[in-house]
PDB file of N, CA and C in Angstrom:
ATOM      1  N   UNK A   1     244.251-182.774  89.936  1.00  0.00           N
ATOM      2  CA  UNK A   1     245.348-181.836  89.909  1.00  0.00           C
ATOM      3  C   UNK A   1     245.005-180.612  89.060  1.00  0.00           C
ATOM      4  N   UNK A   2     244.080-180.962  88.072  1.00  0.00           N
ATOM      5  CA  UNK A   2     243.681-179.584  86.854  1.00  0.00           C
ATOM      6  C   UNK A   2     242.962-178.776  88.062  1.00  0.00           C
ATOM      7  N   UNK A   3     242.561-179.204  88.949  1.00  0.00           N
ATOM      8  CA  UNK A   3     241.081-178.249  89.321  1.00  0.00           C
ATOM      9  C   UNK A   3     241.784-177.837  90.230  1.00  0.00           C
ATOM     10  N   UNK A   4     243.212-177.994  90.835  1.00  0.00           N
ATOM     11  CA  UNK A   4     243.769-176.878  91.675  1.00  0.00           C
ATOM     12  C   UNK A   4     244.270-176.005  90.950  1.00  0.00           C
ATOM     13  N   UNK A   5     244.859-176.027  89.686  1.00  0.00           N
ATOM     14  CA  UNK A   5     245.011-175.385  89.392  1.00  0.00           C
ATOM     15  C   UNK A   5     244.415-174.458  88.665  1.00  0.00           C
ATOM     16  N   UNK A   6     243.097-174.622  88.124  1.00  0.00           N
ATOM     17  CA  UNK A   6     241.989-174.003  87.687  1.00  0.00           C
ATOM     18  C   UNK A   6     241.966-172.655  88.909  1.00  0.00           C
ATOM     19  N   UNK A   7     241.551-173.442  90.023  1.00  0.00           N
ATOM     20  CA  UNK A   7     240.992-172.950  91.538  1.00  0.00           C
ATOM     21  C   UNK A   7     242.250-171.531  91.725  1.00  0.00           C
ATOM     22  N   UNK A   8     243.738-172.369  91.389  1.00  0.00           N
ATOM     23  CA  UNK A   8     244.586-170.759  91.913  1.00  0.00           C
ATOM     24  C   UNK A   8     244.440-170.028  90.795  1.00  0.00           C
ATOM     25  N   UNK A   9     244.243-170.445  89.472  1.00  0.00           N
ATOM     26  CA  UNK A   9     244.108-169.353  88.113  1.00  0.00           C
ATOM     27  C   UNK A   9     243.071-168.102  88.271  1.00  0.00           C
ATOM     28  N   UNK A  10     241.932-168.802  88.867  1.00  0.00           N
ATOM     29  CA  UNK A  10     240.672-168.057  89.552  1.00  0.00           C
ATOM     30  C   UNK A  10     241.046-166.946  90.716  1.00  0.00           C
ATOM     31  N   UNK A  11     241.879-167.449  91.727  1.00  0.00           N
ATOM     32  CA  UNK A  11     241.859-166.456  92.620  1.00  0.00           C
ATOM     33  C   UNK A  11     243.046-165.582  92.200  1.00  0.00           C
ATOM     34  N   UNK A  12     243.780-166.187  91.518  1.00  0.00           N
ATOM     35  CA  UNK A  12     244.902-164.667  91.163  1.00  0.00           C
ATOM     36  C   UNK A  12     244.025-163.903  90.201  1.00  0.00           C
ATOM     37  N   UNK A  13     242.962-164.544  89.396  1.00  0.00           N
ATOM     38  CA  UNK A  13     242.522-163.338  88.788  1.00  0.00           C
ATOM     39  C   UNK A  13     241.366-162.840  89.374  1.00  0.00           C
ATOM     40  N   UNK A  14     241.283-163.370  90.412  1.00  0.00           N
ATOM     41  CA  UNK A  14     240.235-162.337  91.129  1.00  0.00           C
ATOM     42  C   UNK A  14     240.456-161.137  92.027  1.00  0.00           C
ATOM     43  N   UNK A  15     242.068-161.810  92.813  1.00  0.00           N
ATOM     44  CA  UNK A  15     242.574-160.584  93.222  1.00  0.00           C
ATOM     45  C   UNK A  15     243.259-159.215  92.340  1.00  0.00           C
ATOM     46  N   UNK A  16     243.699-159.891  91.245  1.00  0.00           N
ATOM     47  CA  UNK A  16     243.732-158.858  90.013  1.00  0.00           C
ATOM     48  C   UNK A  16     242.868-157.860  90.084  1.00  0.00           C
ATOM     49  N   UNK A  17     241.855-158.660  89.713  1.00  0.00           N
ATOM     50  CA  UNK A  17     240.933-157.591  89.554  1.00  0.00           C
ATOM     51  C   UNK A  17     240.013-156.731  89.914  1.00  0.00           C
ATOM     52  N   UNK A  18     239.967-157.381  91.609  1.00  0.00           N
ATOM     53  CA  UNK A  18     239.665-156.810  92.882  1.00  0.00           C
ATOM     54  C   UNK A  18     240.451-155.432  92.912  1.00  0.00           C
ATOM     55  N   UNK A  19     241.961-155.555  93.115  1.00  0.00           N
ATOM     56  CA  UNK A  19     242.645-154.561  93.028  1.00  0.00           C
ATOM     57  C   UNK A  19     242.825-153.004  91.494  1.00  0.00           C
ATOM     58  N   UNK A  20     242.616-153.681  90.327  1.00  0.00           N
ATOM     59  CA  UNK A  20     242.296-152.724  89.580  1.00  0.00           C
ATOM     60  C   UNK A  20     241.195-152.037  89.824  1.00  0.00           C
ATOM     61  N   UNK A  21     239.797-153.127  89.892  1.00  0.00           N
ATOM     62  CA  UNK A  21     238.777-152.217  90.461  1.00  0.00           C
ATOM     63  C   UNK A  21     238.897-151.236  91.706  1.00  0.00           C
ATOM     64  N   UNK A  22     239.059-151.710  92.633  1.00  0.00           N
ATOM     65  CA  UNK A  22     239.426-150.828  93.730  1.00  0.00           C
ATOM     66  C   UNK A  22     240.761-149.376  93.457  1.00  0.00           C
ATOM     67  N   UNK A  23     241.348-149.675  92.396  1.00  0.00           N
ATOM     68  CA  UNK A  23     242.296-148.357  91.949  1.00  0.00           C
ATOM     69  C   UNK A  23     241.343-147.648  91.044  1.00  0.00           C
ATOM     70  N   UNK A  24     240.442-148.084  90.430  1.00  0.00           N
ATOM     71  CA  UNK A  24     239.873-147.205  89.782  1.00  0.00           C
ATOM     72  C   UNK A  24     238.462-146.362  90.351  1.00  0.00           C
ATOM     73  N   UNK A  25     238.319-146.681  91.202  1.00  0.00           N
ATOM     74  CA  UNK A  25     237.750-146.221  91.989  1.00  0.00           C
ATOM     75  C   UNK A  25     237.894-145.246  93.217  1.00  0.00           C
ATOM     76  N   UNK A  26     238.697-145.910  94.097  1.00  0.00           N
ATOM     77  CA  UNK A  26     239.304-144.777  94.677  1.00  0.00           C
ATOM     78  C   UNK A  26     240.311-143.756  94.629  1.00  0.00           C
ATOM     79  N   UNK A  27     241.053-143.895  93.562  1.00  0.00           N
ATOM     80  CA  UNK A  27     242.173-143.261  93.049  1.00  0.00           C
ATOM     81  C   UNK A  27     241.658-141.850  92.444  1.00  0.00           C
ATOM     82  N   UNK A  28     240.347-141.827  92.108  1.00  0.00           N
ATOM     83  CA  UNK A  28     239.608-140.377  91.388  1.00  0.00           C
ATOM     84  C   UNK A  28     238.822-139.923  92.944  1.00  0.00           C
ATOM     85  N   UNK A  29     238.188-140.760  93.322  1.00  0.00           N
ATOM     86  CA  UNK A  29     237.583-140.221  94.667  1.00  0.00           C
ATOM     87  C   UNK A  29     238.181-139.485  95.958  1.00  0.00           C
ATOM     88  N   UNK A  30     239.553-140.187  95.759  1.00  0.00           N
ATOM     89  CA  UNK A  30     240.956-139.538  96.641  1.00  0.00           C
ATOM     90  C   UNK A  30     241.081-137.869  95.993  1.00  0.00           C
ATOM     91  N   UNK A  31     241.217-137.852  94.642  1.00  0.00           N
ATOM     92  CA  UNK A  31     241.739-136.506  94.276  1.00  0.00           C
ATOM     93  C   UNK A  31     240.167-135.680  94.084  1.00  0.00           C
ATOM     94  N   UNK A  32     239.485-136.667  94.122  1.00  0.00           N
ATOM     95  CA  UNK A  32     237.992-135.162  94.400  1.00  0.00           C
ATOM     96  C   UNK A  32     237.615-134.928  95.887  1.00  0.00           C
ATOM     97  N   UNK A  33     238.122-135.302  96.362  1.00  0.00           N
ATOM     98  CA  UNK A  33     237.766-135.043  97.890  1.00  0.00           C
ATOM     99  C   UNK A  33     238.366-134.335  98.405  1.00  0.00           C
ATOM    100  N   UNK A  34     239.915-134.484  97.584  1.00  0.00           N
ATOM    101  CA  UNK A  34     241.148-133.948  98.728  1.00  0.00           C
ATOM    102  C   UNK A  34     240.922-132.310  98.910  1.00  0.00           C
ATOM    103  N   UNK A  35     240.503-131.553  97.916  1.00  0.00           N
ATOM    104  CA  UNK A  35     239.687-130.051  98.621  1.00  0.00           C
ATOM    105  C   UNK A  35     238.898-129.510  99.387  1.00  0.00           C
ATOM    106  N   UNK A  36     238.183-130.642  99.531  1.00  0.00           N
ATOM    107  CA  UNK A  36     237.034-130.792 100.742  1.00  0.00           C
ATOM    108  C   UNK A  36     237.291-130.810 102.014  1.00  0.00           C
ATOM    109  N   UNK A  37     238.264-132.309 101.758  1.00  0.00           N
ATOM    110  CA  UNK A  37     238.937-132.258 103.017  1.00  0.00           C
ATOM    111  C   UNK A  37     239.947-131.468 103.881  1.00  0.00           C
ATOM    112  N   UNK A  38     240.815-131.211 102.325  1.00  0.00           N
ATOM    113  CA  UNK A  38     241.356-129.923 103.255  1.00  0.00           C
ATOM    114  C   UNK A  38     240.259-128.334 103.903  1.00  0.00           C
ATOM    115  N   UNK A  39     239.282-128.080 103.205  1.00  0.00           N
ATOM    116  CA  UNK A  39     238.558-127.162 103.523  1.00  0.00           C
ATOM    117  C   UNK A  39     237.922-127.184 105.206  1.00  0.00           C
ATOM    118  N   UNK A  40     237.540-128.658 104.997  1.00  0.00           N
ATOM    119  CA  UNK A  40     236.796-129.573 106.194  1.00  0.00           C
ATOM    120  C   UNK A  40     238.152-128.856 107.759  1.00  0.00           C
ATOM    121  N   UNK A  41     239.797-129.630 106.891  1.00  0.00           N
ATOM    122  CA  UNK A  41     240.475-129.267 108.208  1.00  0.00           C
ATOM    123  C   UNK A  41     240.707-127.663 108.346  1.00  0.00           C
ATOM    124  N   UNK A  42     240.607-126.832 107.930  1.00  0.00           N
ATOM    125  CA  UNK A  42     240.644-125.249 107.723  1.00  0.00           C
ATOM    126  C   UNK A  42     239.363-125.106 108.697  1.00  0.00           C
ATOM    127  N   UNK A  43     238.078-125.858 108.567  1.00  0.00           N
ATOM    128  CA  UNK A  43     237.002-124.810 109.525  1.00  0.00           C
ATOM    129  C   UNK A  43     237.503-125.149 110.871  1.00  0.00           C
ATOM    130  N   UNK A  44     237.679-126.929 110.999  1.00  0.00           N
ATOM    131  CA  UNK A  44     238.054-127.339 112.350  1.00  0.00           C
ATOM    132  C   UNK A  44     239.054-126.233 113.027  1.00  0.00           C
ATOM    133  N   UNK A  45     240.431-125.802 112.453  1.00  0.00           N
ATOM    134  CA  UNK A  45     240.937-124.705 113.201  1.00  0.00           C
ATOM    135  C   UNK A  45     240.177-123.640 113.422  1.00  0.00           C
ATOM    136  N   UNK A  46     239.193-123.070 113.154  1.00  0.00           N
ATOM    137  CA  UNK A  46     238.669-121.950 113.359  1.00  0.00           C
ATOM    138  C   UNK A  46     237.479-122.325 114.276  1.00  0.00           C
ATOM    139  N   UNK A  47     237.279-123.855 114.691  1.00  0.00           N
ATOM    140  CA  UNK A  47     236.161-123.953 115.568  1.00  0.00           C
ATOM    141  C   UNK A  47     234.628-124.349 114.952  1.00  0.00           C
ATOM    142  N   UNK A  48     234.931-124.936 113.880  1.00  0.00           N
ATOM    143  CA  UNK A  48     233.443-124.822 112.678  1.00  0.00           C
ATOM    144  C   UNK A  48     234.069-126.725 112.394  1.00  0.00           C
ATOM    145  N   UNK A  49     232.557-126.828 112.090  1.00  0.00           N
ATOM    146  CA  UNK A  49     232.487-128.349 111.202  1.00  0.00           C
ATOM    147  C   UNK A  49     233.182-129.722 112.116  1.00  0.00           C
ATOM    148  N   UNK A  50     232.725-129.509 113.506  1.00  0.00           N
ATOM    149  CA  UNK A  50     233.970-130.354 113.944  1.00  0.00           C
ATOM    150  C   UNK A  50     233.097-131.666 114.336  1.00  0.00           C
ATOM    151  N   UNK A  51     231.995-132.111 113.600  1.00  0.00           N
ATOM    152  CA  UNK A  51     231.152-133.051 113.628  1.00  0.00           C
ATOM    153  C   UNK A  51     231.658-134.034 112.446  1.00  0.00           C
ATOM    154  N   UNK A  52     232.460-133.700 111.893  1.00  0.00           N
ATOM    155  CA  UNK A  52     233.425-134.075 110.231  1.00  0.00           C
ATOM    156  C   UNK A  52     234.571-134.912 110.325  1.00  0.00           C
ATOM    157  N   UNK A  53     234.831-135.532 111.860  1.00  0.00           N
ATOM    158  CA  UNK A  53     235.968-136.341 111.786  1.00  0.00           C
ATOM    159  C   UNK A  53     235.822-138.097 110.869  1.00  0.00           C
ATOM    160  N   UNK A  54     234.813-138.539 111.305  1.00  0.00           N
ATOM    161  CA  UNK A  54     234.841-139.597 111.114  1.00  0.00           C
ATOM    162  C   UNK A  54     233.595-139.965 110.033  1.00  0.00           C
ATOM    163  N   UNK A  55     234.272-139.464 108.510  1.00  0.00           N
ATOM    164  CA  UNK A  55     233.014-139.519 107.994  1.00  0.00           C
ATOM    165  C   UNK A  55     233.588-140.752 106.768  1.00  0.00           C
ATOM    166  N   UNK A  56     232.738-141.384 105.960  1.00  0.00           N
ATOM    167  CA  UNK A  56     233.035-142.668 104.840  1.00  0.00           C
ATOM    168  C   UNK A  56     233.949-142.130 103.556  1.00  0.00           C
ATOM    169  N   UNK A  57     234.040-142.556 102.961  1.00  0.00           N
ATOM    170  CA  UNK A  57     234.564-141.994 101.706  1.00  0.00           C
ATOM    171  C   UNK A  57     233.614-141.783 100.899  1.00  0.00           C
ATOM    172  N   UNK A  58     232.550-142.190 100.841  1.00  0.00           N
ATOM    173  CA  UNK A  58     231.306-141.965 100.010  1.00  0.00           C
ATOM    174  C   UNK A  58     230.596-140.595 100.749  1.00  0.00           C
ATOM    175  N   UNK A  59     230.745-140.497 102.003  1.00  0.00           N
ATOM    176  CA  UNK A  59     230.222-139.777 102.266  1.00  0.00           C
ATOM    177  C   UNK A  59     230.490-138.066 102.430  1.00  0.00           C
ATOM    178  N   UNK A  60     232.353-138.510 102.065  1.00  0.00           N
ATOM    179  CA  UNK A  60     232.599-136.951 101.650  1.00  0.00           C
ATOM    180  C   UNK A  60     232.642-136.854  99.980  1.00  0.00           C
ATOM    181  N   UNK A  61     232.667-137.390  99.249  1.00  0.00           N
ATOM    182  CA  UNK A  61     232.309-137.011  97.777  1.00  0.00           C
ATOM    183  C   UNK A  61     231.248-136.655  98.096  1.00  0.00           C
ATOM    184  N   UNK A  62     229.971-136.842  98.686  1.00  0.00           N
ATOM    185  CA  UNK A  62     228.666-136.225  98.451  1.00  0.00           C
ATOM    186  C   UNK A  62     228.592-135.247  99.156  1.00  0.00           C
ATOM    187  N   UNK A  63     229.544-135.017 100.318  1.00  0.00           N
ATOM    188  CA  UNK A  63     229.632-133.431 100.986  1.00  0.00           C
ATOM    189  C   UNK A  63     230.673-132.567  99.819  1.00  0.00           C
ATOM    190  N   UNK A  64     231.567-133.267  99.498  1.00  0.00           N
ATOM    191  CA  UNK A  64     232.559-132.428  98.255  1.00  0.00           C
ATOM    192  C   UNK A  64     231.712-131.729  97.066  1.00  0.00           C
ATOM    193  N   UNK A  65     230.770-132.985  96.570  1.00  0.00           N
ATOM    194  CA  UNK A  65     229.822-131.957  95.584  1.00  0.00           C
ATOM    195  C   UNK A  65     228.923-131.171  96.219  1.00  0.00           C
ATOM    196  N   UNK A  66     228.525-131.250  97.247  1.00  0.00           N
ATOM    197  CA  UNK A  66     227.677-130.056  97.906  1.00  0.00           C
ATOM    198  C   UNK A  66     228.747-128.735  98.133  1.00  0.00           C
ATOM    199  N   UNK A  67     229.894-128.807  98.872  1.00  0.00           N
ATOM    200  CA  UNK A  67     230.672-127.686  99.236  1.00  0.00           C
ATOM    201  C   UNK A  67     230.825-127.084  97.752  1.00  0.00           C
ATOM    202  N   UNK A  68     231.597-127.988  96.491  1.00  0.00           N
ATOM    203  CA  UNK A  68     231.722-127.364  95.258  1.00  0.00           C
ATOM    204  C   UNK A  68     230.615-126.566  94.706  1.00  0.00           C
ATOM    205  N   UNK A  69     229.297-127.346  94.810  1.00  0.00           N
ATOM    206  CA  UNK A  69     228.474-126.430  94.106  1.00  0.00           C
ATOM    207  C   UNK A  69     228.051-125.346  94.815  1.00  0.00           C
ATOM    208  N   UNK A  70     228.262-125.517  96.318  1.00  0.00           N
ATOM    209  CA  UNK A  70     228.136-124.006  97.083  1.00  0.00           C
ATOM    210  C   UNK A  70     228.880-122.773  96.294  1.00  0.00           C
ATOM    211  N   UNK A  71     230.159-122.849  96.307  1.00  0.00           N
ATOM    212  CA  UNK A  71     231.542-122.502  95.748  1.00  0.00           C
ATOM    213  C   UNK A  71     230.770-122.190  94.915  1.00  0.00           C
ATOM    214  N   UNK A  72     230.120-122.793  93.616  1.00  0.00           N
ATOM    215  CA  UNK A  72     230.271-122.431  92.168  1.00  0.00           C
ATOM    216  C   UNK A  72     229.005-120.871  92.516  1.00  0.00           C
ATOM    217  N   UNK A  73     227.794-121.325  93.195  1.00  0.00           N
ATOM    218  CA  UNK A  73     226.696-120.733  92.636  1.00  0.00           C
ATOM    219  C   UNK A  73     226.677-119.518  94.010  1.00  0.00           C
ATOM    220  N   UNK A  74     228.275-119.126  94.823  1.00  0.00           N
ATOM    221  CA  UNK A  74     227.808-118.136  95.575  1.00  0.00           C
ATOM    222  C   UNK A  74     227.078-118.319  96.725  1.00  0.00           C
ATOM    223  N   UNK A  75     226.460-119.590  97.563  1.00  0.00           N
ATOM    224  CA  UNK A  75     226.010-119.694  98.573  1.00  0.00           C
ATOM    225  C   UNK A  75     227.252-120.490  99.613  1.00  0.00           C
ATOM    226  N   UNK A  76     225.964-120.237 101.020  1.00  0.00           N
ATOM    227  CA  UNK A  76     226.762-121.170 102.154  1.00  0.00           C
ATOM    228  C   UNK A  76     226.610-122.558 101.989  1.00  0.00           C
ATOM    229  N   UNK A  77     227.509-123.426 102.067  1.00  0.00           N
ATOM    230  CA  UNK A  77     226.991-125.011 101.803  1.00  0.00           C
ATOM    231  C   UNK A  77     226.317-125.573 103.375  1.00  0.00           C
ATOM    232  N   UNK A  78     225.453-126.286 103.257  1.00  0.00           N
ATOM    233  CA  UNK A  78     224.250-126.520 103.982  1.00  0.00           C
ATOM    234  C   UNK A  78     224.989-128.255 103.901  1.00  0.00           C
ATOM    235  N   UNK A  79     225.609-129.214 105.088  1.00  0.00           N
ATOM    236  CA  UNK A  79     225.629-129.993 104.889  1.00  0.00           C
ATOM    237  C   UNK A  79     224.338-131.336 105.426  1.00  0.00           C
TER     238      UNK A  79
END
């Protein structure tokens, strides 16, 4: 009887902490992207970038820091 309850002590704290991890993680990646992405939907109306629908979440933070540092240093961003 201890080791079921061992067993559910374990998975509530695994989903715990599944879920904090996963908020701390995507919860900053959500608000660094969200300029990107809106930028991303701004070219699509104009007919630009429309290869950009279906991209990872990892994979627009690493287009987000490319577009930003375009932004910072004055060039076109090259994705």
């Amino acid at each position: 009887m201890i080791i079921f309850e061992v067993m559910i002590g374990v998975l509530v704290f695994s989903l715990c902490a599944g879920a904090i991890i996963s908020a701390l993680i995507f919860i900053p990646l959500t608000i660094y992207t969200i300029p990107y992405l809106l930028w991303v939907g701004s070219q699509n109306c104009i007919g630009k970038q429309k290869d950009k629908k279906d991209e990872s979440p990892f994979r627009s933070a690493r287009n987000a820091t490319i577009l930003y540092k375009a932004k910072l240093t004055g060039h076109e961003p090259i994705f």
